[in-house]
C-alpha atoms as a PDB file:
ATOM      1  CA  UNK A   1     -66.899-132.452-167.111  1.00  0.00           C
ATOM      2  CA  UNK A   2     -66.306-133.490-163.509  1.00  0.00           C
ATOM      3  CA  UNK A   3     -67.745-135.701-161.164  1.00  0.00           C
ATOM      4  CA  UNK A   4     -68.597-133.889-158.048  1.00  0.00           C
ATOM      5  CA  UNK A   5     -71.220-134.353-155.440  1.00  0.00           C
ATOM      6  CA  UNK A   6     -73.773-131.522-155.692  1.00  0.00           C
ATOM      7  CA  UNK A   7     -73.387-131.395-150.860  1.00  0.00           C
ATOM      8  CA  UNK A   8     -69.744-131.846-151.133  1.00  0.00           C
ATOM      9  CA  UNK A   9     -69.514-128.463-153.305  1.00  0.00           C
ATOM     10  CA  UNK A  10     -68.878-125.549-151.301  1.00  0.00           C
ATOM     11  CA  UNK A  11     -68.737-122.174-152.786  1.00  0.00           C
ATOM     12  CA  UNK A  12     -66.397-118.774-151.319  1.00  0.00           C
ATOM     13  CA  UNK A  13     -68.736-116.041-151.872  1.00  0.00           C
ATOM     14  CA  UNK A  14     -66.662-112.881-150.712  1.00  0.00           C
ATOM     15  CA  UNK A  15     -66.485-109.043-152.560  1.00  0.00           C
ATOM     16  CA  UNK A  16     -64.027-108.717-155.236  1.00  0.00           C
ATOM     17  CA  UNK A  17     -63.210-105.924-154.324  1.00  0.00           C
ATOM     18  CA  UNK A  18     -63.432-104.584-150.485  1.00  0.00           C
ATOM     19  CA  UNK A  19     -62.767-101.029-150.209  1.00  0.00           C
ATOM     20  CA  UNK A  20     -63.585-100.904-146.555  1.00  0.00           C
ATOM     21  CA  UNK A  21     -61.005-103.257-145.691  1.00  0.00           C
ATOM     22  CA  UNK A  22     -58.564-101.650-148.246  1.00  0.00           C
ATOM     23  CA  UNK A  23     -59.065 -98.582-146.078  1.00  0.00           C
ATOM     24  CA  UNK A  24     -58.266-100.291-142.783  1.00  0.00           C
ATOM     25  CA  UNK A  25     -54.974-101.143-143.854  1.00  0.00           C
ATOM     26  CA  UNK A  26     -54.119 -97.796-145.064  1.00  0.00           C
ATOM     27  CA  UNK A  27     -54.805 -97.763-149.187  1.00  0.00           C
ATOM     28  CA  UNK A  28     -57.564 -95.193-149.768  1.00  0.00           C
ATOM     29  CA  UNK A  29     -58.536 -95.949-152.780  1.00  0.00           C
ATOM     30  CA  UNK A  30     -61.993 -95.841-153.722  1.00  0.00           C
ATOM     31  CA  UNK A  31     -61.895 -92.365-154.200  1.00  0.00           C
ATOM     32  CA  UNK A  32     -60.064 -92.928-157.492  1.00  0.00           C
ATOM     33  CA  UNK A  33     -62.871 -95.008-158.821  1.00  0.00           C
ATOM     34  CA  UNK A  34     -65.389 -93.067-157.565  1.00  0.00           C
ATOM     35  CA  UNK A  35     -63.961 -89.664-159.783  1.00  0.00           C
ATOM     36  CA  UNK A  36     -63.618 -91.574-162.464  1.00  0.00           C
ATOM     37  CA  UNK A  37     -67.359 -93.109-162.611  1.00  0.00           C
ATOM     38  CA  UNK A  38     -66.443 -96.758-161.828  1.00  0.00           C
ATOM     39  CA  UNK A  39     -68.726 -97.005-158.858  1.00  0.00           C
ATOM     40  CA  UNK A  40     -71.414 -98.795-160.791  1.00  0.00           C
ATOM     41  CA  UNK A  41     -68.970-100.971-161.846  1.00  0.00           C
ATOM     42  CA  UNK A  42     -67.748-102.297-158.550  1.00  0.00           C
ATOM     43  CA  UNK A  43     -71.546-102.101-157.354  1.00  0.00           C
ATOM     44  CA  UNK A  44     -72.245-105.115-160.545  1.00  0.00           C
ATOM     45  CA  UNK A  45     -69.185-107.014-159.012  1.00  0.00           C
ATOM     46  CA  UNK A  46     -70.076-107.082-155.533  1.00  0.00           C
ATOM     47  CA  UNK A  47     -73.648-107.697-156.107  1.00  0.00           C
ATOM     48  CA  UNK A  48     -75.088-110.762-155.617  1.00  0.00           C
ATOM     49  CA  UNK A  49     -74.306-114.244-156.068  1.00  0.00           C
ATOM     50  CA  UNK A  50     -76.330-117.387-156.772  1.00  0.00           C
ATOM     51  CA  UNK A  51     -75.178-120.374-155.244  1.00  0.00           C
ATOM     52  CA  UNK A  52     -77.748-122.521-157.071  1.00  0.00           C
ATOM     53  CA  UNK A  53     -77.124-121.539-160.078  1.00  0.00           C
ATOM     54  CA  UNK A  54     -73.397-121.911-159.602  1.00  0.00           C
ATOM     55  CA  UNK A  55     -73.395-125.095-158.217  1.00  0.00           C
ATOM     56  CA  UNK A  56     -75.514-126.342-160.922  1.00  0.00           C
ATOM     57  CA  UNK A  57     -73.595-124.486-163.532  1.00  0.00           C
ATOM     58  CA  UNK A  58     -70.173-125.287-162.848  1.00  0.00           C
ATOM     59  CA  UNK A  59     -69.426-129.369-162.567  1.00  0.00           C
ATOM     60  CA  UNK A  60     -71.740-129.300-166.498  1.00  0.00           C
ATOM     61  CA  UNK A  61     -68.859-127.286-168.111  1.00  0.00           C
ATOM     62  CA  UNK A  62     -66.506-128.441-170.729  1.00  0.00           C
ATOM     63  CA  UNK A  63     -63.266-126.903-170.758  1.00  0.00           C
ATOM     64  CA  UNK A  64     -61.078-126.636-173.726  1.00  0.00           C
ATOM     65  CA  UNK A  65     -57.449-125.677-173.851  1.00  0.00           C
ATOM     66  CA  UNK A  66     -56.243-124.197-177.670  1.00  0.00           C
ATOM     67  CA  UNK A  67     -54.618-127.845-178.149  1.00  0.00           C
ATOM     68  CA  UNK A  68     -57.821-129.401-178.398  1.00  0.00           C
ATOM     69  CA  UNK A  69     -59.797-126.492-179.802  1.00  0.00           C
ATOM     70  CA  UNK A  70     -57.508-126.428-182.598  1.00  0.00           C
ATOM     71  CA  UNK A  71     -57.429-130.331-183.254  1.00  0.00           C
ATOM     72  CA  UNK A  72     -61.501-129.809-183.152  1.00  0.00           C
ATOM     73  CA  UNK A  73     -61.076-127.241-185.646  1.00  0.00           C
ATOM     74  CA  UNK A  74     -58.827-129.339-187.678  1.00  0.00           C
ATOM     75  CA  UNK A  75     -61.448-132.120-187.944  1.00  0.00           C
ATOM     76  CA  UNK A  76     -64.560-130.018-188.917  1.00  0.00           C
ATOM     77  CA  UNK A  77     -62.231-128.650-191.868  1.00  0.00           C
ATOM     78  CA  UNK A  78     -61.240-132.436-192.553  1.00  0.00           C
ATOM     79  CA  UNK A  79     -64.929-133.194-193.069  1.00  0.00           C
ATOM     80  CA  UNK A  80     -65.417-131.089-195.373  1.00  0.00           C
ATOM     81  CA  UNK A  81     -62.522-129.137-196.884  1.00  0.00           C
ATOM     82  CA  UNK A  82     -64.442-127.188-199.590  1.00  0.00           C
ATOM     83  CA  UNK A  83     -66.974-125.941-197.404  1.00  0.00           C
ATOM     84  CA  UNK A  84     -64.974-125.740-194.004  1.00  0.00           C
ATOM     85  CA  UNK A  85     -61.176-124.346-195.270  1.00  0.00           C
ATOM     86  CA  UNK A  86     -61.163-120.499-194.367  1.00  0.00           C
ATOM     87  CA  UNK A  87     -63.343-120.736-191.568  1.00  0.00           C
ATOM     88  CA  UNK A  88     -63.401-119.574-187.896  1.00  0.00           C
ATOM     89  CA  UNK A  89     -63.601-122.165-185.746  1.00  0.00           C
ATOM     90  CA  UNK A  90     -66.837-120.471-184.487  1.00  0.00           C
ATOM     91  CA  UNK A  91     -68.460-120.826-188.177  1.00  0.00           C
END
């Protein structure tokens, strides 16, 4: 987790992808995507975005890297090796 204030946390909303100003500097591309059906797509990934929600969200997470996923892992099974051993770390 992370210790952030919730005024001091100021999110970049922009498109992921911007065809218009791919076309102003020469790459015509959404064409491509269009003939092969991927407009909805792009329309889901530039939709819309909710600051609240992402501000909120974000400074709550816990982030694990494989090293510590697979020491957790390692401990469950150590708990209890007959029922654990086998396992996903999921299960």
């Amino acid at each position: 987790t992370m210790d952030i204030n919730y005024n001091d946390f100021d999110l970049v909303i922009e498109q992921a992808v911007d065809f218009e100003a791919l076309k102003v500097n020469g790459f015509e591309v959404e064409k491509f995507f269009t003939d092969q059906g991927w407009s909805q797509f792009f329309d889901i990934l530039n939709g819309p975005v909710y600051p609240i929600l992402v501000k909120d969200f974000w400074p709550r997470c816990e982030i694990f890297d494989k090293v510590e996923a697979d020491r957790e892992y390692a401990l469950k099974v150590a708990e209890d090796v007959v029922n654990n051993k086998g396992k996903s770390r999921e299960q």
